[in-house]
Protein backbone atom coordinates (compact mmCIF):
# COMPACT_ATOMS: atom_id res chain seq x y z
CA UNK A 1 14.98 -24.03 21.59
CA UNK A 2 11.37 -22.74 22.16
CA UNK A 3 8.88 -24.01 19.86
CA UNK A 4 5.43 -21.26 19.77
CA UNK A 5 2.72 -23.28 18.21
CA UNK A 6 0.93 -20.78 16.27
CA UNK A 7 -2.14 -21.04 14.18
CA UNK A 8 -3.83 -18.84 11.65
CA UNK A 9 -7.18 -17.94 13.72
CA UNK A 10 -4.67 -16.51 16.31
CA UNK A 11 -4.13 -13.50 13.99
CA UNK A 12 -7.86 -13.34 12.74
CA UNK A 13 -7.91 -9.80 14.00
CA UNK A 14 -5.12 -8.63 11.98
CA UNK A 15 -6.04 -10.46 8.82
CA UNK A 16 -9.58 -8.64 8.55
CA UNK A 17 -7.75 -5.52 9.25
CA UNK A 18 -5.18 -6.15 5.84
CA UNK A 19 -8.60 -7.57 4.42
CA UNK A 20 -10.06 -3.63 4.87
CA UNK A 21 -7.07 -1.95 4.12
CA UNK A 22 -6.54 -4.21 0.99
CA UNK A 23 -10.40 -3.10 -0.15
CA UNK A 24 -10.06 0.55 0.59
CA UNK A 25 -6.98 0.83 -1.36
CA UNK A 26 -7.25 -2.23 -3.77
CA UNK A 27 -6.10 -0.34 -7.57
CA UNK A 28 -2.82 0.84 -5.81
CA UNK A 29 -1.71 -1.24 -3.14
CA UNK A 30 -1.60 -4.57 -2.32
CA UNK A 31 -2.05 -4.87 1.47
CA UNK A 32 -1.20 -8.14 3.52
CA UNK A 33 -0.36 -8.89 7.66
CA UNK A 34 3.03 -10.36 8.07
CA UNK A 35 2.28 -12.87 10.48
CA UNK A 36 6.18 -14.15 11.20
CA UNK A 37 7.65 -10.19 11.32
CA UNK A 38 4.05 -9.69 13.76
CA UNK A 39 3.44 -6.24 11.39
CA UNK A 40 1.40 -4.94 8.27
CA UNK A 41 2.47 -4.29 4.59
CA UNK A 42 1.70 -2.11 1.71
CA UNK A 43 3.40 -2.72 -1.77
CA UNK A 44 2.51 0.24 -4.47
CA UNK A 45 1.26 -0.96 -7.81
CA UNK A 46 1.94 1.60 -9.55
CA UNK A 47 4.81 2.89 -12.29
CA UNK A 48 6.47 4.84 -9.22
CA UNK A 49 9.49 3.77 -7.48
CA UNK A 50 8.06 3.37 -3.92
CA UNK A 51 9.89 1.63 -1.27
CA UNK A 52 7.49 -1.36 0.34
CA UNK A 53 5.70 0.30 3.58
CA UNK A 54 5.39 -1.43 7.24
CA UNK A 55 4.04 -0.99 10.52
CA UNK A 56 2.87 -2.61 13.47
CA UNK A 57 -1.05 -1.74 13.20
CA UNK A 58 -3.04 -1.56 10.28
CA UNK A 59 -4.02 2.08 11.27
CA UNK A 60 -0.43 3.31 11.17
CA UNK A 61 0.12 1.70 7.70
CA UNK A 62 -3.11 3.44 6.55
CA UNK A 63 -1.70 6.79 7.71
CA UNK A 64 1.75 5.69 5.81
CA UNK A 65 -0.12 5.16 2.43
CA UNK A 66 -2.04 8.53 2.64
CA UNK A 67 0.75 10.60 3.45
CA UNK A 68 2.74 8.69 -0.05
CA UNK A 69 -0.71 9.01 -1.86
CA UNK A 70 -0.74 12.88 -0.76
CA UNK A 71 3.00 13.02 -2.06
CA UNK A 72 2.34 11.11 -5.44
CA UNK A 73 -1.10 14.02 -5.84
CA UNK A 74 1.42 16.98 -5.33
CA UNK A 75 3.85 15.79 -8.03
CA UNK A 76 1.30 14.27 -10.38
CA UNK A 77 1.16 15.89 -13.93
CA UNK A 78 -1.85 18.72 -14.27
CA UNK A 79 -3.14 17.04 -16.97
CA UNK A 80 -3.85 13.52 -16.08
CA UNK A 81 -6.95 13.34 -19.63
CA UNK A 82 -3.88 11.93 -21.59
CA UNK A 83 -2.40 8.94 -20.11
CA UNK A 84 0.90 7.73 -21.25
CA UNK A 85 1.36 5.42 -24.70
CA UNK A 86 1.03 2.22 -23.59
CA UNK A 87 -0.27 3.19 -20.04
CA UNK A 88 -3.25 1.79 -17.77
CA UNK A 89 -3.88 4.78 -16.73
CA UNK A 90 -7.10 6.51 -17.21
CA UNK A 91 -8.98 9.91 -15.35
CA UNK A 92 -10.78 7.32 -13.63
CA UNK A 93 -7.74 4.87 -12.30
CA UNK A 94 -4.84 7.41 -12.09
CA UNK A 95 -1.53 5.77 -11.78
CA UNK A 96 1.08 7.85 -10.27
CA UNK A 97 4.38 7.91 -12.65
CA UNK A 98 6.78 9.21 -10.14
CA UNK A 99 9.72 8.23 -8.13
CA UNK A 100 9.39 8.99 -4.27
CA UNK A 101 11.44 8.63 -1.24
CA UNK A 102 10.13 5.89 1.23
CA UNK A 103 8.09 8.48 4.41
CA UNK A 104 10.14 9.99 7.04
């Protein structure tokens, strides 16, 4: 068996990279670096069913989330001044309420 000693600073690269994504994106994702599967991760916070994304570099995951954020703005209602009873979501925040398949 081969043992890899690994450490956190070895990945400091990649953690400031989910750090940015994470801040740029903060209200509807939750961004994080995988360290064991050696790729990124986006989980969507809002009410829409949206499969978890992944990719290798944090650039690549950023290009995943816009191209789902561009999907949830072409579906989203025309009227978003009247959130849902018992919704977050405000003109200011707006939470997507729609289900959408995982990017091609």
């Amino acid at each position: 068996m081969i043992t890899v000693a690994w450490d956190v600073r070895d990945d400091h690269d990649q953690y400031t990279v989910a750090r940015q994504l994470q801040l740029r994106h903060r209200s509807r994702w939750l961004v994080m670096w995988g360290p064991g599967s050696r790729a990124f991760f986006a989980f969507y916070r809002g009410r829409a069913h949206i499969a978890p994304l992944s990719a290798p570099t944090g650039q690549e995951l950023h290009h995943q989330i816009l191209h789902v954020e561009t999907d949830l703005a072409m579906t989203a209602p025309a009227d978003r001044s009247h959130p849902e009873p018992a919704c977050s979501r405000t003109p200011r925040t707006s939470t997507h309420h729609h289900v959408l398949r995982p990017p091609t």
